[in-house]
N, C-alpha and C. Protein backbone atom coordinates (compact mmCIF):
# COMPACT_ATOMS: atom_id res chain seq x y z
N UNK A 1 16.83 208.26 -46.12
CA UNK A 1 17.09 209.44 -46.87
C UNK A 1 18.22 210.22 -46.23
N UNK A 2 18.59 210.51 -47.33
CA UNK A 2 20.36 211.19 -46.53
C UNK A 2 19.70 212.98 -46.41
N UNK A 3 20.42 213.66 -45.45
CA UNK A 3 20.09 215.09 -45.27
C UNK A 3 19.93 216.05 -46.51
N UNK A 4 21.00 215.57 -47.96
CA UNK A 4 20.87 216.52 -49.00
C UNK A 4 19.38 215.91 -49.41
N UNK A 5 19.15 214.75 -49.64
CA UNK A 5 17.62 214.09 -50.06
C UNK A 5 16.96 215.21 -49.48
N UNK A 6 17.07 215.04 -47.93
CA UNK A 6 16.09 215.57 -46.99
C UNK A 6 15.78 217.58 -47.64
N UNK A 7 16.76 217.61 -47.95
CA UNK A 7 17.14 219.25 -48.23
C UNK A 7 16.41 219.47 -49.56
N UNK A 8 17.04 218.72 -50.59
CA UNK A 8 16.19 218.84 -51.85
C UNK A 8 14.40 218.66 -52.20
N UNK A 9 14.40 217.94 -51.22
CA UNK A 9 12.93 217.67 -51.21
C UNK A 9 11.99 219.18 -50.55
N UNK A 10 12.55 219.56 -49.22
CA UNK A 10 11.90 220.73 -48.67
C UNK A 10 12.27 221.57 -49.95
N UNK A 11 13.17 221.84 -50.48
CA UNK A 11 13.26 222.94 -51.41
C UNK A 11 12.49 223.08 -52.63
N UNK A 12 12.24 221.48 -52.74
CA UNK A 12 11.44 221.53 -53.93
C UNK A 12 9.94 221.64 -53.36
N UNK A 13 9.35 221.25 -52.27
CA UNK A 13 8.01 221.35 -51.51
C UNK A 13 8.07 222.92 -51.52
N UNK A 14 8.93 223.81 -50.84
CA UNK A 14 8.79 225.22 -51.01
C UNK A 14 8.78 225.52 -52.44
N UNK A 15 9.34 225.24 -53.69
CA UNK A 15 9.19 225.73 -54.74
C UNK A 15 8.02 225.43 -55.52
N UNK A 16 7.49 224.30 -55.12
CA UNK A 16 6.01 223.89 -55.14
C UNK A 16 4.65 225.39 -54.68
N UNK A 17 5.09 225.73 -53.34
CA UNK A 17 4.48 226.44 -52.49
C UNK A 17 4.54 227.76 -53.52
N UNK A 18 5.39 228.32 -53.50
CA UNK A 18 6.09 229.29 -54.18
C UNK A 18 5.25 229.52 -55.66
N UNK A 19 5.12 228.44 -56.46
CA UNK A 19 4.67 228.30 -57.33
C UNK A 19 3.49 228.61 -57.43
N UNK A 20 2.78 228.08 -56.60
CA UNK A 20 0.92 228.38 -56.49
C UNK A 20 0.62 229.71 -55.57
N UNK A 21 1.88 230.38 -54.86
CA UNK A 21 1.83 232.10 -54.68
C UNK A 21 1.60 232.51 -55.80
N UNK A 22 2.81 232.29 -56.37
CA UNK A 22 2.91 233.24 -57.60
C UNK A 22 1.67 233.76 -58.55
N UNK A 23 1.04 232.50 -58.95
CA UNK A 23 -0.10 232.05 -59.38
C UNK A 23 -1.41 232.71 -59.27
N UNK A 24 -1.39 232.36 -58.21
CA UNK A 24 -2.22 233.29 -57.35
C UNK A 24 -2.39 234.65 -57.08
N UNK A 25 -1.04 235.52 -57.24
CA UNK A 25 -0.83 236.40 -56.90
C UNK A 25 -1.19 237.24 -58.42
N UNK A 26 -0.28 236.24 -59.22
CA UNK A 26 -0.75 237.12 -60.94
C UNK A 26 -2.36 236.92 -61.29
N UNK A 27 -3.31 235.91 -60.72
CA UNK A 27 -4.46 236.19 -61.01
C UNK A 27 -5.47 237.68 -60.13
N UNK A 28 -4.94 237.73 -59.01
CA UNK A 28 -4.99 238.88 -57.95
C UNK A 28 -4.68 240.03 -58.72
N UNK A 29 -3.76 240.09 -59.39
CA UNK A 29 -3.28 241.09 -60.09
C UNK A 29 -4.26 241.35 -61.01
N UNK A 30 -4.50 240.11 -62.29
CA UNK A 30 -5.48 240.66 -63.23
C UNK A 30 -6.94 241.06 -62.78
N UNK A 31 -7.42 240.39 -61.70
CA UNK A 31 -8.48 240.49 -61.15
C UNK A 31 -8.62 242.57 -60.83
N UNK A 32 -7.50 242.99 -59.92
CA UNK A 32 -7.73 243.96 -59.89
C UNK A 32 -7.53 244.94 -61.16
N UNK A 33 -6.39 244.68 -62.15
CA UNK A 33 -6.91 245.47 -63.02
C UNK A 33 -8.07 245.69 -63.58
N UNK A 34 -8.89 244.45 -63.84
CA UNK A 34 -10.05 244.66 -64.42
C UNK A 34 -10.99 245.47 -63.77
N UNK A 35 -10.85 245.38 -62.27
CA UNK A 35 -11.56 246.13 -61.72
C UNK A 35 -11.55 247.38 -61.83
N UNK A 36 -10.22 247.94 -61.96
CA UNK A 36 -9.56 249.28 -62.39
C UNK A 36 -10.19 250.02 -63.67
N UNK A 37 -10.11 248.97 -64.53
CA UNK A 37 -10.82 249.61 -65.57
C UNK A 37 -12.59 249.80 -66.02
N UNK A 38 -13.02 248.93 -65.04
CA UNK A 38 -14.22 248.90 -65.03
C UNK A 38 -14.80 250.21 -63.67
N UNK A 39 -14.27 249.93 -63.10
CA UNK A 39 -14.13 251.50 -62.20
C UNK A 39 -14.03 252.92 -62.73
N UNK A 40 -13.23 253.02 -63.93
CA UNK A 40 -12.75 254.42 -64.42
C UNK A 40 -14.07 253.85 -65.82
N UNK A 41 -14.52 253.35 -66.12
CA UNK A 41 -15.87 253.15 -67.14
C UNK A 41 -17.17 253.90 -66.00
N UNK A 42 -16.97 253.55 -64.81
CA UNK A 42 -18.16 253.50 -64.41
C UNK A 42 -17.97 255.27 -63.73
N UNK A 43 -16.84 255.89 -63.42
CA UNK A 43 -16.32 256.93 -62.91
C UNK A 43 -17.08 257.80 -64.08
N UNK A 44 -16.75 257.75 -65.58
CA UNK A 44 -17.05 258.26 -66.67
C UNK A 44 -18.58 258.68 -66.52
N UNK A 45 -19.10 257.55 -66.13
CA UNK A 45 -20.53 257.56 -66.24
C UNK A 45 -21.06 258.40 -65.48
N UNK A 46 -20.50 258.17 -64.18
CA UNK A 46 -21.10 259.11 -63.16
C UNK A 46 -20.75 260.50 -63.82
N UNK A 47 -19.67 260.91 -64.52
CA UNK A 47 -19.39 262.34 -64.50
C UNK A 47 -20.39 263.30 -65.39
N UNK A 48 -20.80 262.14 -66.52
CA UNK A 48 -21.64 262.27 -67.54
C UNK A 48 -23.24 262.52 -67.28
N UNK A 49 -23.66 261.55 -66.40
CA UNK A 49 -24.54 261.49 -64.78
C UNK A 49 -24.67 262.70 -64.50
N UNK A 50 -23.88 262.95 -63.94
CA UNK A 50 -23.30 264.54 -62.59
C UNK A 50 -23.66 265.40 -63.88
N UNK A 51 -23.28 265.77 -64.91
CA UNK A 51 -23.45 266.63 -66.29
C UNK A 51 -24.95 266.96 -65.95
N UNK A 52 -25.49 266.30 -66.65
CA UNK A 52 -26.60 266.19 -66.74
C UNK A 52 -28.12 266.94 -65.97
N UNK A 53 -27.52 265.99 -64.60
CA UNK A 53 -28.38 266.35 -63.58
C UNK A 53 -27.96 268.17 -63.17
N UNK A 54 -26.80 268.52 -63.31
CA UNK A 54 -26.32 269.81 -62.90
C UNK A 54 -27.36 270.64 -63.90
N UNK A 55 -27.52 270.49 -65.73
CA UNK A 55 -27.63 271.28 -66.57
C UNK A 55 -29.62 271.21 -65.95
N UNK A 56 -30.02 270.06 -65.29
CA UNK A 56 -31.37 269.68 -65.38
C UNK A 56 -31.73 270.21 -64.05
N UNK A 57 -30.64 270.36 -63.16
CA UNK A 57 -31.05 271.40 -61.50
C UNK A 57 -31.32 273.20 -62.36
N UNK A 58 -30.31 273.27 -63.21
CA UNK A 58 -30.15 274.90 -63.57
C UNK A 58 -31.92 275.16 -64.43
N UNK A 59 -32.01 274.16 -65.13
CA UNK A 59 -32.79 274.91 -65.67
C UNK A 59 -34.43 274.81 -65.09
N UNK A 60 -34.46 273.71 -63.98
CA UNK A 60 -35.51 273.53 -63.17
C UNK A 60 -35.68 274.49 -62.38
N UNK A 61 -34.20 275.52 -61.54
CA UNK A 61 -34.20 276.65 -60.82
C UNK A 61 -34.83 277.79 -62.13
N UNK A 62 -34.45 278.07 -62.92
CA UNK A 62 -34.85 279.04 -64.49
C UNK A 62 -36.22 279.22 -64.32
N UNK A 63 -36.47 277.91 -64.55
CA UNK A 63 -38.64 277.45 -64.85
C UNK A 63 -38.91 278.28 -63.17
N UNK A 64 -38.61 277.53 -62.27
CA UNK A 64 -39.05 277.79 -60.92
C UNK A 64 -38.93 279.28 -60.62
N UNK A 65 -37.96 279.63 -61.43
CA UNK A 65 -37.93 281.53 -60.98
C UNK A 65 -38.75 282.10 -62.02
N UNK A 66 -39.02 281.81 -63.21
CA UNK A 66 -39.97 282.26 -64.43
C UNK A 66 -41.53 281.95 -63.69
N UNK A 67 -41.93 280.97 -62.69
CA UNK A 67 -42.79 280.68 -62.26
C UNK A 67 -43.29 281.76 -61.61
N UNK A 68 -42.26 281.84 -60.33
CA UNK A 68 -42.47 282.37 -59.40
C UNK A 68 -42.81 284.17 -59.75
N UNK A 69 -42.03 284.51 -61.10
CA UNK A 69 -42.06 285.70 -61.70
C UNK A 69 -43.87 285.95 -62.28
N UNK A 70 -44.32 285.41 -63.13
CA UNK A 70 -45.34 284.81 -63.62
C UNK A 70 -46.59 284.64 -62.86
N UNK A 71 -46.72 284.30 -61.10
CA UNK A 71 -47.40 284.51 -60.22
C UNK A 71 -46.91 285.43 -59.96
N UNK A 72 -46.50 286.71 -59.85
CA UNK A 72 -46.41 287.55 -59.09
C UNK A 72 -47.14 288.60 -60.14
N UNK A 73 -46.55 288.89 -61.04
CA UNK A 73 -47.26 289.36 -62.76
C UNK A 73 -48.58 289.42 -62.40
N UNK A 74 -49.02 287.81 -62.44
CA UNK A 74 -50.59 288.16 -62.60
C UNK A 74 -51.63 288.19 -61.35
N UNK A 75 -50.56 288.21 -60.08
CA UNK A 75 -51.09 288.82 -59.29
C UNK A 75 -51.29 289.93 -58.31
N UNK A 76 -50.35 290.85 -59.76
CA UNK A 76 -50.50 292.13 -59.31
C UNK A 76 -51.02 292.94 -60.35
N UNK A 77 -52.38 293.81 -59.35
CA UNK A 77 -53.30 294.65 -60.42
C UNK A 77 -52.58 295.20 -61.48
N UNK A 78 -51.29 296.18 -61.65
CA UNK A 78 -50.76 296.92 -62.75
C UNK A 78 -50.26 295.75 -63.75
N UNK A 79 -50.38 294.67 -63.22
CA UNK A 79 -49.71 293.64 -64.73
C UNK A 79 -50.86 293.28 -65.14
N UNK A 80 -52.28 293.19 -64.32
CA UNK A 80 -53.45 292.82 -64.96
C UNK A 80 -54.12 293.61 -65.72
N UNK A 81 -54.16 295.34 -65.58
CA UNK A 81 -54.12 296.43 -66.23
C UNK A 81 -53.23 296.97 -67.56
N UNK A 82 -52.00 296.43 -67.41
CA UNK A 82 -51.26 296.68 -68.70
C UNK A 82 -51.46 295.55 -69.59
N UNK A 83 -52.04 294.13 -69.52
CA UNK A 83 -52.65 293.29 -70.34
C UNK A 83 -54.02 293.35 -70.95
N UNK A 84 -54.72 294.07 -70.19
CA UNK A 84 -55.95 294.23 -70.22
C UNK A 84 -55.81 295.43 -71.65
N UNK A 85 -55.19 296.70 -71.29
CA UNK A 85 -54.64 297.63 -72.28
C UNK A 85 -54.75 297.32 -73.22
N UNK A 86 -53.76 295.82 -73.30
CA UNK A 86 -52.78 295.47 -74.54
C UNK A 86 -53.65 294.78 -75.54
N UNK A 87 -54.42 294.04 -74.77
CA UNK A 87 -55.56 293.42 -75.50
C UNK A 87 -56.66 294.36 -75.92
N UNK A 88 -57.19 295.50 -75.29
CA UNK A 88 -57.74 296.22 -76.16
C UNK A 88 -57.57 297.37 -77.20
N UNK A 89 -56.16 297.55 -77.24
CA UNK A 89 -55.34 297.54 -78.36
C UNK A 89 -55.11 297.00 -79.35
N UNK A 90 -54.79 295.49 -78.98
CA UNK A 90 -54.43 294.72 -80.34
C UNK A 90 -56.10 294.64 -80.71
N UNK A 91 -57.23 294.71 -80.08
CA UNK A 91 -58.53 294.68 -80.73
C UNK A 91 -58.73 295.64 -81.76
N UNK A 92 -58.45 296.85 -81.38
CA UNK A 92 -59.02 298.29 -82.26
C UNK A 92 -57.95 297.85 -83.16
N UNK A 93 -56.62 297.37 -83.34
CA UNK A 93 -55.48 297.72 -84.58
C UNK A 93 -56.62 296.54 -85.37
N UNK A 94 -56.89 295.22 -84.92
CA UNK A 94 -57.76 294.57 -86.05
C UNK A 94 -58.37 294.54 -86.56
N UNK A 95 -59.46 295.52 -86.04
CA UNK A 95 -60.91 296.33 -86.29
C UNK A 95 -60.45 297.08 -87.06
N UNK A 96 -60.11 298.26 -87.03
CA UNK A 96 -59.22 299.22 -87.77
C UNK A 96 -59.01 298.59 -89.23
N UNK A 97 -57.67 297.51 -89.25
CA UNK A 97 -57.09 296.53 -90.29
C UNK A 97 -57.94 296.16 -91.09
N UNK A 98 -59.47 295.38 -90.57
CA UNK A 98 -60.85 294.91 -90.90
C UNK A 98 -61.74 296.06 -91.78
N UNK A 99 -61.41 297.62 -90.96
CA UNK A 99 -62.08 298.40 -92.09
C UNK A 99 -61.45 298.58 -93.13
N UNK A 100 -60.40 299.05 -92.87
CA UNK A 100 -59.75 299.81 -94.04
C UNK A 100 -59.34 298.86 -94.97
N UNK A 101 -59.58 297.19 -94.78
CA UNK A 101 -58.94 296.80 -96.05
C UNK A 101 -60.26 296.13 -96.68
């Protein structure tokens, strides 16, 4: 084999080489896009996620302070006294209602 033989051949063995980079490199490529977009799908989700759980902390703190309001109400004598009132009030307005009609 004469040196240009010798020459053409490495060039074509590197363009060989070259070839299955390339190859390789554009499947690397699609590989990560897909990932890209399946990433910003899954990003979505979480944000939608994150939504959620934020609106479901607020209104669990709401209940938990209506609670905490609610034990305190009925465990203090003047809220047990102004119900007590109220109910024998709304008794006499029905009694009342009961005679007169």
């Amino acid at each position: 084999m004469t040196q240009q033989q010798i020459l053409e051949h490495g060039i074509a063995a590197q363009d060989e080489q070259l070839a299955i980079l390339s190859h390789s490199l554009t499947r690397t490529n699609q590989m990560a896009n897909m990932m890209n977009s399946e990433l910003g799908v899954q990003n979505k989700i979480i944000g939608n996620l994150q939504t959620k759980v934020d609106n479901t902390d607020l209104r669990i703190r709401i209940a938990t302070q209506q609670t905490k309001t609610l034990i305190k109400v009925t465990k203090d004598n003047k809220g047990l006294c102004c119900m007590l009132l109220l109910i024998i009030a709304l008794f006499c307005v029905l009694v009342l209602l009961i005679v007169y009609l």
